[in-house]
C-alpha atoms as a PDB file:
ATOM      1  CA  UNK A   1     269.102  72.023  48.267  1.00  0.00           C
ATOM      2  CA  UNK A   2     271.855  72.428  45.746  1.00  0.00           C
ATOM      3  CA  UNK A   3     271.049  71.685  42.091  1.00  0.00           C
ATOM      4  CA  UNK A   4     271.054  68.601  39.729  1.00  0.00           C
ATOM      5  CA  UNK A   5     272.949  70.372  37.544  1.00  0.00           C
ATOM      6  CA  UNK A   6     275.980  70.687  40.070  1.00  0.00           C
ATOM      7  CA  UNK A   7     276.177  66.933  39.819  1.00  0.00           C
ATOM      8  CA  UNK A   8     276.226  66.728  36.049  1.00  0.00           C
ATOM      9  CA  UNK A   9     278.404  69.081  34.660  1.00  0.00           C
ATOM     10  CA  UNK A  10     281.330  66.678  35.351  1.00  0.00           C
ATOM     11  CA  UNK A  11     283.943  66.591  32.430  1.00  0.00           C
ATOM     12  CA  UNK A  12     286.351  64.552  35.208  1.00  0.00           C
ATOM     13  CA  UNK A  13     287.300  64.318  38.923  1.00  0.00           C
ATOM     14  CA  UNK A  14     289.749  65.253  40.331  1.00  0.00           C
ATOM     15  CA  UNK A  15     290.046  63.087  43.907  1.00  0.00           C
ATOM     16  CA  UNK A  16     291.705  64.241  47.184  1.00  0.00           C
ATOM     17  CA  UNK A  17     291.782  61.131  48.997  1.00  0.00           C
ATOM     18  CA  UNK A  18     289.005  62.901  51.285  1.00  0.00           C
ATOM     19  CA  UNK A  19     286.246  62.284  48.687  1.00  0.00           C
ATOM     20  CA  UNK A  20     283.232  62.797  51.482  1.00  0.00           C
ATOM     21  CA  UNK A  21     285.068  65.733  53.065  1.00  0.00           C
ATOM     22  CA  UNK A  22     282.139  67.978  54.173  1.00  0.00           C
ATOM     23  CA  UNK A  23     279.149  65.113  53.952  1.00  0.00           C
ATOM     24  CA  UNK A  24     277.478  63.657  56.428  1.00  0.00           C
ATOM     25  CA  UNK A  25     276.370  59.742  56.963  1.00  0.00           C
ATOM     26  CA  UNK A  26     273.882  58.143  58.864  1.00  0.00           C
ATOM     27  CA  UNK A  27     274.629  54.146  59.251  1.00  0.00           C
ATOM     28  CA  UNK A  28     271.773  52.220  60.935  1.00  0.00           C
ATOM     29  CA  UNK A  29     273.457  49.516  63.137  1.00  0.00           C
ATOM     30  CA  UNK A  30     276.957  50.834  62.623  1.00  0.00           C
ATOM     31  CA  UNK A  31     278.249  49.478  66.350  1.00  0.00           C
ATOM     32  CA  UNK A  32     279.652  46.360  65.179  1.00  0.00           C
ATOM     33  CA  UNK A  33     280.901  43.872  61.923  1.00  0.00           C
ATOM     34  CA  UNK A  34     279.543  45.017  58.576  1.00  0.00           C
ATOM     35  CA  UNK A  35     278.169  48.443  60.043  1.00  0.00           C
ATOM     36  CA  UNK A  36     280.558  49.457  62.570  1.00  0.00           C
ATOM     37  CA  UNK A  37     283.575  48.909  59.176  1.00  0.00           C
ATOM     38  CA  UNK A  38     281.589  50.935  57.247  1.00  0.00           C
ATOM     39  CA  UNK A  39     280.923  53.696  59.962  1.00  0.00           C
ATOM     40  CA  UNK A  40     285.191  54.112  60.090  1.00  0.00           C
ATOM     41  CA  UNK A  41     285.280  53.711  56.173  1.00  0.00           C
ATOM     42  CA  UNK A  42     283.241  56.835  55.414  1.00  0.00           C
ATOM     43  CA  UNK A  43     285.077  58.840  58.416  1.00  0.00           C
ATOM     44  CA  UNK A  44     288.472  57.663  56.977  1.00  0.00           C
ATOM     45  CA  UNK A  45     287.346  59.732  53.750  1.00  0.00           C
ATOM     46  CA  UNK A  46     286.166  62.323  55.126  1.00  0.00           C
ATOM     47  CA  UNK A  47     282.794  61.950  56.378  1.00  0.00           C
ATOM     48  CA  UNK A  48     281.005  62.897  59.700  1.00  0.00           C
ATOM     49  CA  UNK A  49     278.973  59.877  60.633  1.00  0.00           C
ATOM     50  CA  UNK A  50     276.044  59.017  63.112  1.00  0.00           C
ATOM     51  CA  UNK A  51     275.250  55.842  63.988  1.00  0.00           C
ATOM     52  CA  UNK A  52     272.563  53.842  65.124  1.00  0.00           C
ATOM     53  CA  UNK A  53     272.381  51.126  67.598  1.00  0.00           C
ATOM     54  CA  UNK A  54     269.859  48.570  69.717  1.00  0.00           C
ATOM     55  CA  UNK A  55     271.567  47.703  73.409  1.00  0.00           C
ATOM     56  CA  UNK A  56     275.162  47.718  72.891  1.00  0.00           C
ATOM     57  CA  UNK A  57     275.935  51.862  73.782  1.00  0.00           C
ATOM     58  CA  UNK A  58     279.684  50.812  74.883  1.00  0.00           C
ATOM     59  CA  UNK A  59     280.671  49.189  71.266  1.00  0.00           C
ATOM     60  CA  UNK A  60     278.774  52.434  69.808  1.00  0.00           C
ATOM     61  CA  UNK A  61     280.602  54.694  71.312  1.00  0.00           C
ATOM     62  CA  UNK A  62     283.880  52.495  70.694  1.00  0.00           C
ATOM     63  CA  UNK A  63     283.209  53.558  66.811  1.00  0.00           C
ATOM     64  CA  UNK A  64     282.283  56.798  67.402  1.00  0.00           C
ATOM     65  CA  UNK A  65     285.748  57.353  69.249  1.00  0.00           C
ATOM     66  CA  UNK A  66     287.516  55.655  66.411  1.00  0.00           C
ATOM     67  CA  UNK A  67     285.329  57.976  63.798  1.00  0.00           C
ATOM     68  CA  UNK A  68     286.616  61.144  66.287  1.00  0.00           C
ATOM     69  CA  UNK A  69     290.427  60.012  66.347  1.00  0.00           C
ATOM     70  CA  UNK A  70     290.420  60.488  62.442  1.00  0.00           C
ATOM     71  CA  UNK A  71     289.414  63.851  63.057  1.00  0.00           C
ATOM     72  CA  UNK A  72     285.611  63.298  62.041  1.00  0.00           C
ATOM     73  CA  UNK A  73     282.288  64.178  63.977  1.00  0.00           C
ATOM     74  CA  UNK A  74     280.318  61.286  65.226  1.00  0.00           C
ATOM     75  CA  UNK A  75     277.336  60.180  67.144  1.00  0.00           C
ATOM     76  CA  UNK A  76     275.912  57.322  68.132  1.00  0.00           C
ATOM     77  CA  UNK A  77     272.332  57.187  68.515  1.00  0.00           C
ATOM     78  CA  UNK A  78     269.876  54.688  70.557  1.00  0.00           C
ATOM     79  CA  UNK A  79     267.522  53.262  67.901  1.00  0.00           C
ATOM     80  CA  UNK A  80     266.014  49.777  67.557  1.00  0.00           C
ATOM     81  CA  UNK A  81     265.027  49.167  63.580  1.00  0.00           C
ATOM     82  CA  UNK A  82     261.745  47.630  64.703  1.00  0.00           C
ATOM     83  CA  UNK A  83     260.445  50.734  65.918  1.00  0.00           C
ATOM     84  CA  UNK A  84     259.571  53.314  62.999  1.00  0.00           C
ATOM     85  CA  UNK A  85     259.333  56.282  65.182  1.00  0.00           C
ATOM     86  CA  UNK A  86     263.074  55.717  66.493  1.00  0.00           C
ATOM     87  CA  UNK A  87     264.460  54.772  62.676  1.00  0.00           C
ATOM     88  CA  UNK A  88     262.821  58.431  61.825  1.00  0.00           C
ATOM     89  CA  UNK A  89     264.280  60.174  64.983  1.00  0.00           C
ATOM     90  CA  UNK A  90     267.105  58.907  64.500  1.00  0.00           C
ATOM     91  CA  UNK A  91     267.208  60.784  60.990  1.00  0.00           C
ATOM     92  CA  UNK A  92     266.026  64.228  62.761  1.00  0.00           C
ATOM     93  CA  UNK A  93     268.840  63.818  65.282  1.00  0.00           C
ATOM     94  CA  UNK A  94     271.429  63.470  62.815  1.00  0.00           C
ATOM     95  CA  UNK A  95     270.350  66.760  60.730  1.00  0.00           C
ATOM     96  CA  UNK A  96     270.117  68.245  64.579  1.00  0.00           C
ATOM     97  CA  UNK A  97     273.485  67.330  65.228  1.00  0.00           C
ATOM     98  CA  UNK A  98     275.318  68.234  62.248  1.00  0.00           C
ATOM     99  CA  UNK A  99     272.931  70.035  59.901  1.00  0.00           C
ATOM    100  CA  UNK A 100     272.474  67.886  57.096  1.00  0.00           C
ATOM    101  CA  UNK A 101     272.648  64.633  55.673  1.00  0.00           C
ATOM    102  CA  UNK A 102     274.051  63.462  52.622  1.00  0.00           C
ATOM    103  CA  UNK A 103     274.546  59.637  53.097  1.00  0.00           C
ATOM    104  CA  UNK A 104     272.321  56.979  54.039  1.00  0.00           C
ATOM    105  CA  UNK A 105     273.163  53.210  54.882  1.00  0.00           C
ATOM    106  CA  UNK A 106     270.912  50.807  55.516  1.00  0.00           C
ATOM    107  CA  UNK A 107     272.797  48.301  57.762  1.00  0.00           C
ATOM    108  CA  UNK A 108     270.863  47.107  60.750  1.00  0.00           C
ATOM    109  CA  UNK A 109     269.694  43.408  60.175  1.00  0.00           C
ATOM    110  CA  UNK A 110     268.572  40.487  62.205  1.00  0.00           C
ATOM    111  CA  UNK A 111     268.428  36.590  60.891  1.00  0.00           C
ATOM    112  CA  UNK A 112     266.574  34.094  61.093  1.00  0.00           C
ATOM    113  CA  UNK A 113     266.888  30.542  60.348  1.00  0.00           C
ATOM    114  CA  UNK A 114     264.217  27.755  60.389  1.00  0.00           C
ATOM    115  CA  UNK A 115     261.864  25.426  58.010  1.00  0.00           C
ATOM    116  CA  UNK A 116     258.658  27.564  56.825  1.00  0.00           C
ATOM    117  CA  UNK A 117     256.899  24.987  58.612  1.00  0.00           C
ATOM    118  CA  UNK A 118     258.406  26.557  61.707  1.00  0.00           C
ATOM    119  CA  UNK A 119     258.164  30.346  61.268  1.00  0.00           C
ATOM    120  CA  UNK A 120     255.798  32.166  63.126  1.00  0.00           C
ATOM    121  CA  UNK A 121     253.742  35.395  61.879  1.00  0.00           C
ATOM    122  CA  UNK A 122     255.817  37.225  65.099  1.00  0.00           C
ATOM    123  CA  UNK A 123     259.299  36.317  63.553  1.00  0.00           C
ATOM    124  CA  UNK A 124     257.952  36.792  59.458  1.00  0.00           C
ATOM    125  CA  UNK A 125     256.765  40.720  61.424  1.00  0.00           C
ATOM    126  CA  UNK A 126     259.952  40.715  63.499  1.00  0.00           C
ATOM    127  CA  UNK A 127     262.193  39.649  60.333  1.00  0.00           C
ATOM    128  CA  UNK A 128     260.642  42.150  57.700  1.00  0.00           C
ATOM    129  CA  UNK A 129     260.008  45.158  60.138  1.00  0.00           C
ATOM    130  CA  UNK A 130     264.017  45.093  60.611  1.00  0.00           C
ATOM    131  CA  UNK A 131     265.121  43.707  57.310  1.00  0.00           C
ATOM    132  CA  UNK A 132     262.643  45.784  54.935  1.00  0.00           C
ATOM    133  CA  UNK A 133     260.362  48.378  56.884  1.00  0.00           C
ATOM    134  CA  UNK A 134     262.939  49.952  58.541  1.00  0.00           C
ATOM    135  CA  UNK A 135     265.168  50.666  55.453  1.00  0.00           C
ATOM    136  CA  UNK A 136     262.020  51.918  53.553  1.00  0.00           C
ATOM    137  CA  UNK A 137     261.025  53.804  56.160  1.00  0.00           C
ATOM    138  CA  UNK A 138     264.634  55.522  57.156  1.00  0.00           C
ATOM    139  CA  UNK A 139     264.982  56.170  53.062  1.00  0.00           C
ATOM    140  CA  UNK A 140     261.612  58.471  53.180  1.00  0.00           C
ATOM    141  CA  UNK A 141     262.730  59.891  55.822  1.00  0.00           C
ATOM    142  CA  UNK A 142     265.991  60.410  54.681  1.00  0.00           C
ATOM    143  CA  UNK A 143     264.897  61.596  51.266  1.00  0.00           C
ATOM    144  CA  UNK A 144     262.551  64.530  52.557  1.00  0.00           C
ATOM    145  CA  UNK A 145     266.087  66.409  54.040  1.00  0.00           C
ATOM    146  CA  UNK A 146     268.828  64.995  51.645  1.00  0.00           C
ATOM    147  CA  UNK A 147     270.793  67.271  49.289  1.00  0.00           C
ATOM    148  CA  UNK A 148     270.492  66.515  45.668  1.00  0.00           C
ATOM    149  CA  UNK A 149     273.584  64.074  44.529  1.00  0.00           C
ATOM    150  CA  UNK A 150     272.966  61.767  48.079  1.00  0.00           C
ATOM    151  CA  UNK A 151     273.128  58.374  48.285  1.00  0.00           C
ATOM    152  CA  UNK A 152     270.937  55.745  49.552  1.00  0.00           C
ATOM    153  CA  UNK A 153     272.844  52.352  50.103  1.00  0.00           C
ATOM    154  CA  UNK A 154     271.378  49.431  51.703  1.00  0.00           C
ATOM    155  CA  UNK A 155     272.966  46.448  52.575  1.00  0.00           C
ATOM    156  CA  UNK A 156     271.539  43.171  51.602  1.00  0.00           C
ATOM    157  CA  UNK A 157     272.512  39.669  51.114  1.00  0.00           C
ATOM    158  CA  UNK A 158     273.565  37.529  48.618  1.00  0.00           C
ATOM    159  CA  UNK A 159     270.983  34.760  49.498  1.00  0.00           C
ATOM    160  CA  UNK A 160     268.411  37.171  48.030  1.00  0.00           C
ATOM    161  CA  UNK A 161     269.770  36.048  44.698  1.00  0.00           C
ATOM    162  CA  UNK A 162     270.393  32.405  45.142  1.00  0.00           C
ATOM    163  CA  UNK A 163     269.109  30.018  47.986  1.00  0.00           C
ATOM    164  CA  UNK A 164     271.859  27.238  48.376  1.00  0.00           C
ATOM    165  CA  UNK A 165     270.557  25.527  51.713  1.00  0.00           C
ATOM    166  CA  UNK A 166     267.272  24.787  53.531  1.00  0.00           C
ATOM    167  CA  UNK A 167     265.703  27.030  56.168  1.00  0.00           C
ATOM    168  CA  UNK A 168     266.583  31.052  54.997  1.00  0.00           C
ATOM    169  CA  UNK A 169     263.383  31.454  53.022  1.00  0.00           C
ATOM    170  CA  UNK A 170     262.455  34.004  55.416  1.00  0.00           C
ATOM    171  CA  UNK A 171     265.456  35.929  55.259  1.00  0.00           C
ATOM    172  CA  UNK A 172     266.244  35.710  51.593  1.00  0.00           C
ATOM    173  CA  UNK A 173     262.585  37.522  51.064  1.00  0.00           C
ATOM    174  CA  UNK A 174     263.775  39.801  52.972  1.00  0.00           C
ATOM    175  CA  UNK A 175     266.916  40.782  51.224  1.00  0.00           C
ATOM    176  CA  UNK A 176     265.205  40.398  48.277  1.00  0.00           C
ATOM    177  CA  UNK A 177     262.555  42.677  49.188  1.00  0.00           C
ATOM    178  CA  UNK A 178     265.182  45.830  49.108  1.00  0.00           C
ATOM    179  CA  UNK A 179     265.851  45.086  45.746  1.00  0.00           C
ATOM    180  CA  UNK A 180     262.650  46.378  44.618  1.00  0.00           C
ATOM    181  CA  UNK A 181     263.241  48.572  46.664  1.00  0.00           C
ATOM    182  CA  UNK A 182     266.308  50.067  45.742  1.00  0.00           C
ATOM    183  CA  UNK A 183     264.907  49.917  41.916  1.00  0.00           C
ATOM    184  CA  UNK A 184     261.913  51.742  42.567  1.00  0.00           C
ATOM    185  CA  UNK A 185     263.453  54.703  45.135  1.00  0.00           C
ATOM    186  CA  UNK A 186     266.290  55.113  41.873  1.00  0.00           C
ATOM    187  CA  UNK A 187     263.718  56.260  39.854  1.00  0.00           C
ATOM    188  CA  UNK A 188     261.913  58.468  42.266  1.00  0.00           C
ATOM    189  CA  UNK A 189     264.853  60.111  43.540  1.00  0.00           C
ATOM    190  CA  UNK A 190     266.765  60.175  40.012  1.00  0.00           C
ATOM    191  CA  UNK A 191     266.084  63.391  38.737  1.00  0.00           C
ATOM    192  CA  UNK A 192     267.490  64.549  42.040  1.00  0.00           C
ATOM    193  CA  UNK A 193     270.795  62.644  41.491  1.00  0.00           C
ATOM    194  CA  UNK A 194     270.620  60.697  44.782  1.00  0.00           C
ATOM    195  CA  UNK A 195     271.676  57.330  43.863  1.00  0.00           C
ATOM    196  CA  UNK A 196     270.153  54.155  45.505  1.00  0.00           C
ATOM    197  CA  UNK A 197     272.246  50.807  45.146  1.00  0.00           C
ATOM    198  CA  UNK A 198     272.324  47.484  47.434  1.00  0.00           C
ATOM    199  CA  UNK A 199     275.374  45.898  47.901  1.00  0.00           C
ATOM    200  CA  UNK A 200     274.688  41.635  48.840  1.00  0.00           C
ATOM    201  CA  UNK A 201     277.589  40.156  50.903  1.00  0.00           C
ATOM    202  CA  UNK A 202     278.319  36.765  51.205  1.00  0.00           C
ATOM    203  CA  UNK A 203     279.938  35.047  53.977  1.00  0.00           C
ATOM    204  CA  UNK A 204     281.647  37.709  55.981  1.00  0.00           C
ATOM    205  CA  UNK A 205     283.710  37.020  59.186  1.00  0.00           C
ATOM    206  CA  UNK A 206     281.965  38.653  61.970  1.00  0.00           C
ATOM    207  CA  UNK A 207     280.822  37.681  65.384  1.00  0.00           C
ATOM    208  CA  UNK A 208     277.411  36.884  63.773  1.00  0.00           C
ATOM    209  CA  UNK A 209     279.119  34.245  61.427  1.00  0.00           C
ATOM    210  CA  UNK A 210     282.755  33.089  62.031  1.00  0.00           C
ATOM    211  CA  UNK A 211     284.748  32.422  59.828  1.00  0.00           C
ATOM    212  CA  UNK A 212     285.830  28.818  62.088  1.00  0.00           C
ATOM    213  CA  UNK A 213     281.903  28.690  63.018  1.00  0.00           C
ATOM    214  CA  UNK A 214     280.077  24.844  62.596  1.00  0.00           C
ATOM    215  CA  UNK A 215     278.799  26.126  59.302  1.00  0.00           C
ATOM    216  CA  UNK A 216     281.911  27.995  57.736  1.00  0.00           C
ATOM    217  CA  UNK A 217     283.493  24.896  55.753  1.00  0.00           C
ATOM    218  CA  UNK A 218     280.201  24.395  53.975  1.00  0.00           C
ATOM    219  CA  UNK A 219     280.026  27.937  53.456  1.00  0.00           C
ATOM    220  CA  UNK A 220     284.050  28.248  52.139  1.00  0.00           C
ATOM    221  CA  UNK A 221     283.109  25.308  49.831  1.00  0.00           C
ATOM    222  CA  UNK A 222     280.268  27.213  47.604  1.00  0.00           C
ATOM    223  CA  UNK A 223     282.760  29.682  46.990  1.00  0.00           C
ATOM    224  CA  UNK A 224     285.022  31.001  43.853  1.00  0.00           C
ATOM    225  CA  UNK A 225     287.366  32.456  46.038  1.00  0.00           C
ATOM    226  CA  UNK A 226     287.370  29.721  49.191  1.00  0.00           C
ATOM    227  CA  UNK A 227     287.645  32.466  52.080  1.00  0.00           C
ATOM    228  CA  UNK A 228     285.358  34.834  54.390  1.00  0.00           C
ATOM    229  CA  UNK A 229     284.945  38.382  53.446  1.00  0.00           C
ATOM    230  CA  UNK A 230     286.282  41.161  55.993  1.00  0.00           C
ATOM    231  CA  UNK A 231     283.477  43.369  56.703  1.00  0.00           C
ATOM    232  CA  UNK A 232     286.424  46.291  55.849  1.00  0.00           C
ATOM    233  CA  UNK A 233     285.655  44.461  52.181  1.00  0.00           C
ATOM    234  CA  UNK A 234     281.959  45.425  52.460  1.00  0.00           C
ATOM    235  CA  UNK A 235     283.008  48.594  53.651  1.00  0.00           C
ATOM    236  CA  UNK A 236     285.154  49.718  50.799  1.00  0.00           C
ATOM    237  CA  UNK A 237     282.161  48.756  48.308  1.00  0.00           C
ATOM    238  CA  UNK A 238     279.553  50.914  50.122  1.00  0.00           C
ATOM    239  CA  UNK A 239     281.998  53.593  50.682  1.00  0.00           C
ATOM    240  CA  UNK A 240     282.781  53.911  46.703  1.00  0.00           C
ATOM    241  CA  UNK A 241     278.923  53.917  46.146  1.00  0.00           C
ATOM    242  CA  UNK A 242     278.742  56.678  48.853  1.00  0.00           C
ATOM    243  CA  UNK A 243     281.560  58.929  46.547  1.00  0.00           C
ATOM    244  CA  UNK A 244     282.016  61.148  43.698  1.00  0.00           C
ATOM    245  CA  UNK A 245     283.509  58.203  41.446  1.00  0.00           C
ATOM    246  CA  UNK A 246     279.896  55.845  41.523  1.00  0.00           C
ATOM    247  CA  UNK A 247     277.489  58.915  40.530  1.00  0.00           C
ATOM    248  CA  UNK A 248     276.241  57.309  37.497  1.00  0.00           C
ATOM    249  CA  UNK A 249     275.503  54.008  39.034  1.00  0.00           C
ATOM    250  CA  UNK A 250     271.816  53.616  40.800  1.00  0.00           C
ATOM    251  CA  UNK A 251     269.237  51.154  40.556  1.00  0.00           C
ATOM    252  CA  UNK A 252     271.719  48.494  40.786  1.00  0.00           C
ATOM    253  CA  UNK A 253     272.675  45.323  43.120  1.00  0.00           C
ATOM    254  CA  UNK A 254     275.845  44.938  43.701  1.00  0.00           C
ATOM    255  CA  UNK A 255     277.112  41.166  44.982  1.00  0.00           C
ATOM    256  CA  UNK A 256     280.064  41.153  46.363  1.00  0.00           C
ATOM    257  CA  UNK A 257     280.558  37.045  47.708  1.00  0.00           C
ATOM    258  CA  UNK A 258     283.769  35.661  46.446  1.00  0.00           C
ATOM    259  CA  UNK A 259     281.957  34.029  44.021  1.00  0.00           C
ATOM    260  CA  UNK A 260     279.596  32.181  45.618  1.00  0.00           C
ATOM    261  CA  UNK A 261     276.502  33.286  43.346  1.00  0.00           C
ATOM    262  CA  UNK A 262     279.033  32.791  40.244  1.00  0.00           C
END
């Protein structure tokens, strides 16, 4: 492990354009929208990248050659977040494959959307074993091989901060839920210099949530800035967080929604 003091003794930076040249990333659910962006975003700056993904090997593979054509290592790795023992292999086979890892991100998600009346103890397990468990558990895991000055990014939601319609209380607890999280793992892993940040997107076109879906009007008119997010947006957050330039800032939630928490 190289020391703290290699990430403090930092007058300035001087940036390449290839700020993650020589790390390696690990993005849980990287094969498509918010995950698969951010999978290319950290290879475009250098990065060799694993990913992790439930059924869809063809679209995994599809980022892994796009990770490869920029010059980058990558791997895509079978892994559903509901099962613990696959969200910690799939941290062994990335430190198997390329010998370390020095980025985590905490992608993989699942929604769900109904009345409390109406959820069931299987989706309120189901919900927070994807949402919550899994990042908790793939940040231990993570944390026992990481160099010092890694970073731990989750991605969350902004409807952990603010609940502005009827039937997400499941789903907001559990995006709220890594905020605690992310606060307490930034002091364990502090005097280490691994930083741990969320970053909460708003309404984001993917296939998930359109951006001409039944809902997307309602969701354009709670906003500052009345248009979806690209998940390259969301990408270029979490890939600052993951560089040189963000090493003072941990502990924190970062909302990035075109204003719709304003």
């Amino acid at each position: 492990m190289s020391s703290l003091s290699d990430t403090k003794q930092h007058s300035g930076l001087k940036l390449s354009g290839l700020e993650l040249a020589g790390k390696v990333a690990l993005v849980t659910g990287g094969s498509r929208g918010i995950g698969a962006a951010i999978a290319v975003q950290l290879a475009t700056s250098g990065a060799d990248v694993a990913l992790t993904y439930v059924r869809s090997a063809e679209k995994a593979e599809a980022v892994v050659g796009q990770v490869e054509a920029l010059g980058r290592r990558g791997l895509a790795i079978q892994a559903d977040n509901a099962d613990a023992a696959a969200v910690e292999a799939a941290v062994t086979a990335t430190i198997a494959a390329f010998g370390r890892l020095d980025i985590l991100v905490n992608s993989a998600g699942i929604w769900h959307h109904g009345p409390i009346d109406t959820v069931s103890l299987e989706q309120l397990d189901e919900v927070m074993s994807v949402n919550f468990r899994a990042p908790f558990i793939a940040s231990k895991a993570a944390a026992g091989v990481m160099h010092d000055g890694g970073r731990i990014i989750s991605i969350g939601s902004n409807l952990a901060d603010r609940v502005p319609f009827e039937g997400i209380a499941l789903y907001s607890a559990s995006k709220a839920a890594l905020v605690g999280l992310t606060k307490g793992l930034a002091r364990d892993l502090g005097p280490r210099g691994i930083t741990v940040n969320v970053v909460h997107p708003g309404s984001t076109e993917t296939d998930m949530n359109p951006a001409e879906g039944d809902v997307a009007d309602y969701q354009r008119s709670l906003m500052a800035i009345p248009q979806f997010g690209l998940p390259d947006d969301i990408a270029g957050l979490v890939t600052w967080l993951a560089g040189p330039q963000s090493r003072f800032v941990t502990g924190a939630a970062l909302t990035i929604d075109g204003g719709t928490n304003a």
